[in-house]
PDB file of N, CA and C in Angstrom:
ATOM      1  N   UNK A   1       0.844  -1.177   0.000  1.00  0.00           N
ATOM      2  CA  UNK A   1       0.000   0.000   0.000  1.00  0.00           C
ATOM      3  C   UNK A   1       0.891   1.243   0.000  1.00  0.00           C
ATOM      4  N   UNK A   2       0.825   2.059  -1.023  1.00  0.00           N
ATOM      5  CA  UNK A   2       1.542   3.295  -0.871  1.00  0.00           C
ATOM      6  C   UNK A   2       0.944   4.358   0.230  1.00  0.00           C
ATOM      7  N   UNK A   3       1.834   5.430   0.488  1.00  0.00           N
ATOM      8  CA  UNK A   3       1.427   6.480   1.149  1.00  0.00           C
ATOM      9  C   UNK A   3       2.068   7.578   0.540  1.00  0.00           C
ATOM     10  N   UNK A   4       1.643   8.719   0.880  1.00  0.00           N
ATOM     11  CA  UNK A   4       1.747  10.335   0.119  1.00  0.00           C
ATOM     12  C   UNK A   4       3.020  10.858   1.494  1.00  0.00           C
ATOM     13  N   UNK A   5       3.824  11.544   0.695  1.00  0.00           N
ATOM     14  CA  UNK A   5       4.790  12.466   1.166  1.00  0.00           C
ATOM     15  C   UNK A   5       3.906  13.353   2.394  1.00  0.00           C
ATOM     16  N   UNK A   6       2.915  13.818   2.229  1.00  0.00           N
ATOM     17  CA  UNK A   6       2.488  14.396   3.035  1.00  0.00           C
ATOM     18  C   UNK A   6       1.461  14.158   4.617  1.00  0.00           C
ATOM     19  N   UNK A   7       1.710  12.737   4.520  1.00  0.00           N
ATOM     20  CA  UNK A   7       1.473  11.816   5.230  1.00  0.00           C
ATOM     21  C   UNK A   7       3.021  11.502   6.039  1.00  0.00           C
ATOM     22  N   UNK A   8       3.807  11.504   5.365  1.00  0.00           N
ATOM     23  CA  UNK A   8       5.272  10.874   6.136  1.00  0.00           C
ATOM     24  C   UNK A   8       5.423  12.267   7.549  1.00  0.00           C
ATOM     25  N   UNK A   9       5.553  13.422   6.032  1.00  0.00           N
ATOM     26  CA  UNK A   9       5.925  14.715   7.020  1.00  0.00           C
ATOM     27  C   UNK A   9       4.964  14.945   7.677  1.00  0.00           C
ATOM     28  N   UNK A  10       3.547  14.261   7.937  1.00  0.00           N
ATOM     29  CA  UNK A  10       2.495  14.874   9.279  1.00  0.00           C
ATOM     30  C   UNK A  10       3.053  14.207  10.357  1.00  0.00           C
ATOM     31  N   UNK A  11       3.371  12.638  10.161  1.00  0.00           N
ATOM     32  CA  UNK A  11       3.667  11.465  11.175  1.00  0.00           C
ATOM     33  C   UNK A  11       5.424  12.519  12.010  1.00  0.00           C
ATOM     34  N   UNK A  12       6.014  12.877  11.138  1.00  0.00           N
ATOM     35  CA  UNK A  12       7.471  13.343  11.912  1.00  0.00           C
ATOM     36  C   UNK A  12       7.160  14.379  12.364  1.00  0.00           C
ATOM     37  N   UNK A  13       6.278  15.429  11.771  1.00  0.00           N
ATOM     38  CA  UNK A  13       5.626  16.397  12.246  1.00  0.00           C
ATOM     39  C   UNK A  13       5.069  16.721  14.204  1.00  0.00           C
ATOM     40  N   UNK A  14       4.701  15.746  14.006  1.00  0.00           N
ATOM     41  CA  UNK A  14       3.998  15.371  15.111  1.00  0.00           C
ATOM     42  C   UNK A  14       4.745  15.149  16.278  1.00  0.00           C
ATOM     43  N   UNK A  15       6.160  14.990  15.890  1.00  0.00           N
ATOM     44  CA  UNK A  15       7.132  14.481  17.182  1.00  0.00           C
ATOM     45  C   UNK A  15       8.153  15.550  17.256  1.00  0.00           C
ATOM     46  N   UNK A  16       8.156  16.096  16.010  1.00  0.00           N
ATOM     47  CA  UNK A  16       9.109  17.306  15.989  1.00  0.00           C
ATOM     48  C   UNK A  16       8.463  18.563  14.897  1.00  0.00           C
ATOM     49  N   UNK A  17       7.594  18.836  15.897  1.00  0.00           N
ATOM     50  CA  UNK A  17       6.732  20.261  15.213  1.00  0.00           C
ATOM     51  C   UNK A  17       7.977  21.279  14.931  1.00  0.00           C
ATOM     52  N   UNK A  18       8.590  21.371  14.946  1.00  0.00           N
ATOM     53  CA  UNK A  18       9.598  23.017  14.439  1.00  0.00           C
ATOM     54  C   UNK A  18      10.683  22.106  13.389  1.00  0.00           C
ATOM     55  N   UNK A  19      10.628  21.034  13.211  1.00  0.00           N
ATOM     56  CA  UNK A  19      11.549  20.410  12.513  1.00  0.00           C
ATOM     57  C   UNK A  19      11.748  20.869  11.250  1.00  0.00           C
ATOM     58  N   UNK A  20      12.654  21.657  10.212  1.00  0.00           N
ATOM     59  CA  UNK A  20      13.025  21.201   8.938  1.00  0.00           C
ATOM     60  C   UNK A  20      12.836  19.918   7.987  1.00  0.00           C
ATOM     61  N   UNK A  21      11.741  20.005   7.290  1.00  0.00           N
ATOM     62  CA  UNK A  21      11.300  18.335   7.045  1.00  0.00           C
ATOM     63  C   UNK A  21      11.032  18.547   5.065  1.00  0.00           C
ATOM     64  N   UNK A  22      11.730  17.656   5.042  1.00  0.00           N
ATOM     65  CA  UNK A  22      11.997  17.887   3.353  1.00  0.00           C
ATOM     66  C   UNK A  22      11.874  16.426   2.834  1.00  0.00           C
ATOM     67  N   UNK A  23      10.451  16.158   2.079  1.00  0.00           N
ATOM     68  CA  UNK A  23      10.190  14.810   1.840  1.00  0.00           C
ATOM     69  C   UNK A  23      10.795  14.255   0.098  1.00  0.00           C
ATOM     70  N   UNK A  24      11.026  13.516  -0.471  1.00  0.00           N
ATOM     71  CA  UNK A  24      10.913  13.149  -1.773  1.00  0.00           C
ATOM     72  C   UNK A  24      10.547  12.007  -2.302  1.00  0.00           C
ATOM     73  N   UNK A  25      10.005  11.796  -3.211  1.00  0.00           N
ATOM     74  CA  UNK A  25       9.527  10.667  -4.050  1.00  0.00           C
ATOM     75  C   UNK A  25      10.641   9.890  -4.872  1.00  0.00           C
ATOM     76  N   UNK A  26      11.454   9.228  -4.548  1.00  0.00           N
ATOM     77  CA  UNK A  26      12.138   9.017  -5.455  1.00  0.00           C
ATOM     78  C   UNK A  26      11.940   7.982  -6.781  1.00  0.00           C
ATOM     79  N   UNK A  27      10.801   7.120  -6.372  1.00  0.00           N
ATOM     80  CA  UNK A  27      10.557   6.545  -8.106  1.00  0.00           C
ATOM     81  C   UNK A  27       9.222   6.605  -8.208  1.00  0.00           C
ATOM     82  N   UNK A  28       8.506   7.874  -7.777  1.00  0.00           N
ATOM     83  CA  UNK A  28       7.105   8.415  -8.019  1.00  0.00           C
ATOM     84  C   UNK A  28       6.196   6.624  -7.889  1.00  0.00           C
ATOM     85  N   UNK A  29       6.455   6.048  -7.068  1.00  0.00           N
ATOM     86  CA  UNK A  29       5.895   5.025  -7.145  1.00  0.00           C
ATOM     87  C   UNK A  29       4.740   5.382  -5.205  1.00  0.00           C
ATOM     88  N   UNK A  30       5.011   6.204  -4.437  1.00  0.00           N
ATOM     89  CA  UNK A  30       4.897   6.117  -3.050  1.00  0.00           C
ATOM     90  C   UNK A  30       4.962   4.902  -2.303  1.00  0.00           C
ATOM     91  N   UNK A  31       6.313   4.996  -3.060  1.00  0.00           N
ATOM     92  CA  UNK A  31       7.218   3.558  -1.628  1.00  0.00           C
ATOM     93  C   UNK A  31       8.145   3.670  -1.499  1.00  0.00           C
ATOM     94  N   UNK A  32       9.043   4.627  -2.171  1.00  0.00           N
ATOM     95  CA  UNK A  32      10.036   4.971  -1.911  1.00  0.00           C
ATOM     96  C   UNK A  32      10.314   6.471  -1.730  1.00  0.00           C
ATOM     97  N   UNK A  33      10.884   6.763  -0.576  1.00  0.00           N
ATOM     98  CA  UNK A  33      11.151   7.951  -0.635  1.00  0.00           C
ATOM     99  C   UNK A  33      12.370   8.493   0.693  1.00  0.00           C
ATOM    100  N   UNK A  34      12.862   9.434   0.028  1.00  0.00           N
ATOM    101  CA  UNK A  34      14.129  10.245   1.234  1.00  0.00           C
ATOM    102  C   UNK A  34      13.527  11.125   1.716  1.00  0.00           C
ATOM    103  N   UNK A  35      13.792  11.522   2.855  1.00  0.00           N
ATOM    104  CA  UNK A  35      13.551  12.386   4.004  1.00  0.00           C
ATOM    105  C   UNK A  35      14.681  13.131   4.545  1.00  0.00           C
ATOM    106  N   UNK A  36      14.779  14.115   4.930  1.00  0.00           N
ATOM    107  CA  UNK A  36      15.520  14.968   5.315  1.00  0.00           C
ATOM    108  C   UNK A  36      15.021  16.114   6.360  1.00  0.00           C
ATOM    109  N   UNK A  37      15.307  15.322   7.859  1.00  0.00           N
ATOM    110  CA  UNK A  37      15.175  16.260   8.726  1.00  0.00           C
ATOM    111  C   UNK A  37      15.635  16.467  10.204  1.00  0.00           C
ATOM    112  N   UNK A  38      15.682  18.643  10.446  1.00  0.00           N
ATOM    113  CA  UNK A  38      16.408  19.058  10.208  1.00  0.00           C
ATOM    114  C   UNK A  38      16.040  19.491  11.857  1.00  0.00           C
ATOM    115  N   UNK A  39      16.864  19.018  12.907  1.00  0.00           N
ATOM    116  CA  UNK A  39      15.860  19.665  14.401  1.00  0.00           C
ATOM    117  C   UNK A  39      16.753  19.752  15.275  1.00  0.00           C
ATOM    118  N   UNK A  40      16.338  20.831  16.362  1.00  0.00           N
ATOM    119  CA  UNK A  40      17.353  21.599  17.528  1.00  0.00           C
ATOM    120  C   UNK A  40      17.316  20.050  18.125  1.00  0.00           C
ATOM    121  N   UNK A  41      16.270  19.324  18.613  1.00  0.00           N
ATOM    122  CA  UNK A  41      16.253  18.180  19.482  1.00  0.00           C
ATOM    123  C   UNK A  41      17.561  17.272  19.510  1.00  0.00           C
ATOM    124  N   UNK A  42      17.738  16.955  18.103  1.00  0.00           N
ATOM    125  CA  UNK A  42      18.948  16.222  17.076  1.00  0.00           C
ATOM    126  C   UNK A  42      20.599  16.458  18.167  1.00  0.00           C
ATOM    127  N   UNK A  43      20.578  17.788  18.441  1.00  0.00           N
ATOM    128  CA  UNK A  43      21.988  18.431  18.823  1.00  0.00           C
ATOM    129  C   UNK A  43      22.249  17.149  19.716  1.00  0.00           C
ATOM    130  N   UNK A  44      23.927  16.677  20.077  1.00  0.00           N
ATOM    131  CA  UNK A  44      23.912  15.814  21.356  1.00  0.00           C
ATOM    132  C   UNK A  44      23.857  14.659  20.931  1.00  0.00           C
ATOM    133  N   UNK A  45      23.142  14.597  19.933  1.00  0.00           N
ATOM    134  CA  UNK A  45      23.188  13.007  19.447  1.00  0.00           C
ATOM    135  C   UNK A  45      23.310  12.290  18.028  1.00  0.00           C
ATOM    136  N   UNK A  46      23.617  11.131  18.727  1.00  0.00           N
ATOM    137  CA  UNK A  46      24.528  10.782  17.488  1.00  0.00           C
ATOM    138  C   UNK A  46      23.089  10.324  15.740  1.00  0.00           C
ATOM    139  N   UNK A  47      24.193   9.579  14.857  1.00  0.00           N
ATOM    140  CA  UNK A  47      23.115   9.910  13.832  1.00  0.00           C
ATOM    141  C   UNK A  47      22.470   8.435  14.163  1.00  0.00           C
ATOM    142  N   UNK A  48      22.646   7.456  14.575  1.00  0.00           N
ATOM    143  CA  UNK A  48      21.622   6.554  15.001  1.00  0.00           C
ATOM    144  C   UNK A  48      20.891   6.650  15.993  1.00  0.00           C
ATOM    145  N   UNK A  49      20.779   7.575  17.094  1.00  0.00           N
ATOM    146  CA  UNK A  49      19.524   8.038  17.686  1.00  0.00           C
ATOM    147  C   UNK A  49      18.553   8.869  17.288  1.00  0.00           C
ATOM    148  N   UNK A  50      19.903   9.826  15.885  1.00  0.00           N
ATOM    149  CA  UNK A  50      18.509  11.138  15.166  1.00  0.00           C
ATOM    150  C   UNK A  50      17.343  10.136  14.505  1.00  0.00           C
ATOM    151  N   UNK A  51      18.093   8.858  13.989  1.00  0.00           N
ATOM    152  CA  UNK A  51      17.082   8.504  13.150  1.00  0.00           C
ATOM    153  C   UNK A  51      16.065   7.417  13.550  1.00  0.00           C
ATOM    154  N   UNK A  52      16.574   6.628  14.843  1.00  0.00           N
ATOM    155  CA  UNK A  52      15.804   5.874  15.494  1.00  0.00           C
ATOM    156  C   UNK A  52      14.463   6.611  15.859  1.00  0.00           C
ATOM    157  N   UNK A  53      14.670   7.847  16.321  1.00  0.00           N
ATOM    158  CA  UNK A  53      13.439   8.629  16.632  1.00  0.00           C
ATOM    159  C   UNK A  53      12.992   9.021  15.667  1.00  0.00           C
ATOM    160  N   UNK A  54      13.336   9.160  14.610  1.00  0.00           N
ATOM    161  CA  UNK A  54      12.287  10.022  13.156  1.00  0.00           C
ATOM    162  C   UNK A  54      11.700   8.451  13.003  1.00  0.00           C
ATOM    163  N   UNK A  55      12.465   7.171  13.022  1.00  0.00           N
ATOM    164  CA  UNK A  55      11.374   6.456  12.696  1.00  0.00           C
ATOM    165  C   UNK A  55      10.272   5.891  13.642  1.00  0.00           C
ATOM    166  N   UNK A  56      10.608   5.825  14.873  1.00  0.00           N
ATOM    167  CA  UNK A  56       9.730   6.040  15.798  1.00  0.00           C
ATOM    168  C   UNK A  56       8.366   6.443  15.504  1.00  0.00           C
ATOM    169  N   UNK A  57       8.664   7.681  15.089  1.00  0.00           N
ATOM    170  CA  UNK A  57       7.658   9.003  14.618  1.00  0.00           C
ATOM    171  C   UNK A  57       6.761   8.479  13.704  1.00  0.00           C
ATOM    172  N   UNK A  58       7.303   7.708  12.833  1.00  0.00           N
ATOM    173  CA  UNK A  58       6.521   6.619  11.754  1.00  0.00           C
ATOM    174  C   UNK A  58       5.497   5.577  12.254  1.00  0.00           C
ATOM    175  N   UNK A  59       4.978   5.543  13.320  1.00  0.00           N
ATOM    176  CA  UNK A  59       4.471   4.546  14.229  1.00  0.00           C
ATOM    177  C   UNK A  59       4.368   3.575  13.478  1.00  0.00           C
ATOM    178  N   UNK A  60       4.874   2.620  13.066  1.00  0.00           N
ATOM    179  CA  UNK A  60       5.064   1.513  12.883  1.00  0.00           C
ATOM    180  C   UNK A  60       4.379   1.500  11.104  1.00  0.00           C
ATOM    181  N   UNK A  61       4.702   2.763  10.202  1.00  0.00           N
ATOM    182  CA  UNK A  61       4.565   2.709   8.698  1.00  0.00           C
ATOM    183  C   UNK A  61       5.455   1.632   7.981  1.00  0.00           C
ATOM    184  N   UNK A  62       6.682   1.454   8.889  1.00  0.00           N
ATOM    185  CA  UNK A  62       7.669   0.828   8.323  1.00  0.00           C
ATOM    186  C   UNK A  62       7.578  -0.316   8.617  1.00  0.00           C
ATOM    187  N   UNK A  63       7.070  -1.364   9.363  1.00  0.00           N
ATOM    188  CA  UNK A  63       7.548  -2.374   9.794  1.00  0.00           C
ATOM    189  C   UNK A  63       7.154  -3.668   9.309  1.00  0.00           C
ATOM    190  N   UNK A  64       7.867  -4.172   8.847  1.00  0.00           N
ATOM    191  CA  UNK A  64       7.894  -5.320   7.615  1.00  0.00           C
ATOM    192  C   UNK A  64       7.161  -5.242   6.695  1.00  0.00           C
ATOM    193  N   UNK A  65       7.182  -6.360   6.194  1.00  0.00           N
ATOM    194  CA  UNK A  65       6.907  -6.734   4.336  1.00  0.00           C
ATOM    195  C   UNK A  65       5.221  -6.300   4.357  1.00  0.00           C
ATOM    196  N   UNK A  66       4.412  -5.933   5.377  1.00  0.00           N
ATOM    197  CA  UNK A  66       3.041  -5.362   5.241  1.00  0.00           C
ATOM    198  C   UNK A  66       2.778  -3.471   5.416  1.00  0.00           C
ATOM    199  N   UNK A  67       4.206  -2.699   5.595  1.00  0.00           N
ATOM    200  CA  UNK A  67       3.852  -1.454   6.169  1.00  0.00           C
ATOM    201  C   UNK A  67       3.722  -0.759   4.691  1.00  0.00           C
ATOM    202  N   UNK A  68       3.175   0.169   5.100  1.00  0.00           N
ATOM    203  CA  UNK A  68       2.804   1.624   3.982  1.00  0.00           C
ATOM    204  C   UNK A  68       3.950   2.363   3.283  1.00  0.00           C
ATOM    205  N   UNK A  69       5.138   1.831   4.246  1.00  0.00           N
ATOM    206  CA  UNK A  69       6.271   2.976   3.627  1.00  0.00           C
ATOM    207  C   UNK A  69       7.258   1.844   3.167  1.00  0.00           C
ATOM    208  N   UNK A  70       8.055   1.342   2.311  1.00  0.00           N
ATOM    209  CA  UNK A  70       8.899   0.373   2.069  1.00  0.00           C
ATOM    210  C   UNK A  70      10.092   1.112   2.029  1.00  0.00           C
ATOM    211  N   UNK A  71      10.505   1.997   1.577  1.00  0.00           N
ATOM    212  CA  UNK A  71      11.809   2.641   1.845  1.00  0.00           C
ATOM    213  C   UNK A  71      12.058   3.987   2.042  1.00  0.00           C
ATOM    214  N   UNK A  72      12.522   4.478   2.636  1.00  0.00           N
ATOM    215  CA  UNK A  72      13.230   5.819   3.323  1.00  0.00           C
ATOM    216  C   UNK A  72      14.928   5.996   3.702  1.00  0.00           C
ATOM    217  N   UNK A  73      14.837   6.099   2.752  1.00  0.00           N
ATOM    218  CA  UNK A  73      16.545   7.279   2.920  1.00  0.00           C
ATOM    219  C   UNK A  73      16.416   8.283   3.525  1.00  0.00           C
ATOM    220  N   UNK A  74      16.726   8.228   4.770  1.00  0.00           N
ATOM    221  CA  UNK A  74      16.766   9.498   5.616  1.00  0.00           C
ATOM    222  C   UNK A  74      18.243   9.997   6.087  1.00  0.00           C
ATOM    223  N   UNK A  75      17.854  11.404   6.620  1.00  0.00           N
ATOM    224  CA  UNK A  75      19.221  11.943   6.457  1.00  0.00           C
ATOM    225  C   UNK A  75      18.832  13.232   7.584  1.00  0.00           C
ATOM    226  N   UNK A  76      19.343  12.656   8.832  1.00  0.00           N
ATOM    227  CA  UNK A  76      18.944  13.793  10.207  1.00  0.00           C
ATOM    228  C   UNK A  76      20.049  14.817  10.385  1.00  0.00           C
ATOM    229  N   UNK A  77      19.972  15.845  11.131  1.00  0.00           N
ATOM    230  CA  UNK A  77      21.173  16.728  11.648  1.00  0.00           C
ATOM    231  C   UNK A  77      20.164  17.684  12.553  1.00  0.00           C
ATOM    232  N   UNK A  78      21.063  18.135  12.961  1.00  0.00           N
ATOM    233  CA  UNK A  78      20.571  19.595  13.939  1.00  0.00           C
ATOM    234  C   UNK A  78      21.209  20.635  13.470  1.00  0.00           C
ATOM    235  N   UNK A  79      20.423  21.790  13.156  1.00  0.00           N
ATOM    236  CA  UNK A  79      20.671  23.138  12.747  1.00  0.00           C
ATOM    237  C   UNK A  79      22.102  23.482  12.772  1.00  0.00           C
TER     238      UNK A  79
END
């Protein structure tokens, strides 16, 4: 089942309202897509906790061969 870009960025939205959040489609198919985002929270930590929590944020879009989102290239930092 696909999902819309604007669905990803409500779900990260939601955990990091002031976040820098920059979604893309990469084979216009909505199953694949990169993410890029961008939050004070981030500072302090390393890049496998920025991203453990953005997917967090995904409540469970991702999780195995039945979720809505099949791939995400993400790419966290702090300001």
């Amino acid at each position: 089942m696909a999902i819309e870009a604007r669905e990803i960025e409500s779900l990260i939205r939601e955990t990091f309202p002031d976040a820098k959040i920059t979604i893309t489609d990469l084979a216009g198919d909505g199953n694949h897509y990169a993410a890029e985002v961008v939050d004070e929270s981030f500072r302090g930590l390393n890049r496998v906790q920025q991203q453990r929590a953005v997917y967090s944020a995904l409540k469970g879009k991702m999780d195995g061969p039945t979720g809505d989102l099949h791939a995400l290239a993400l790419t966290t930092r702090a300001p």
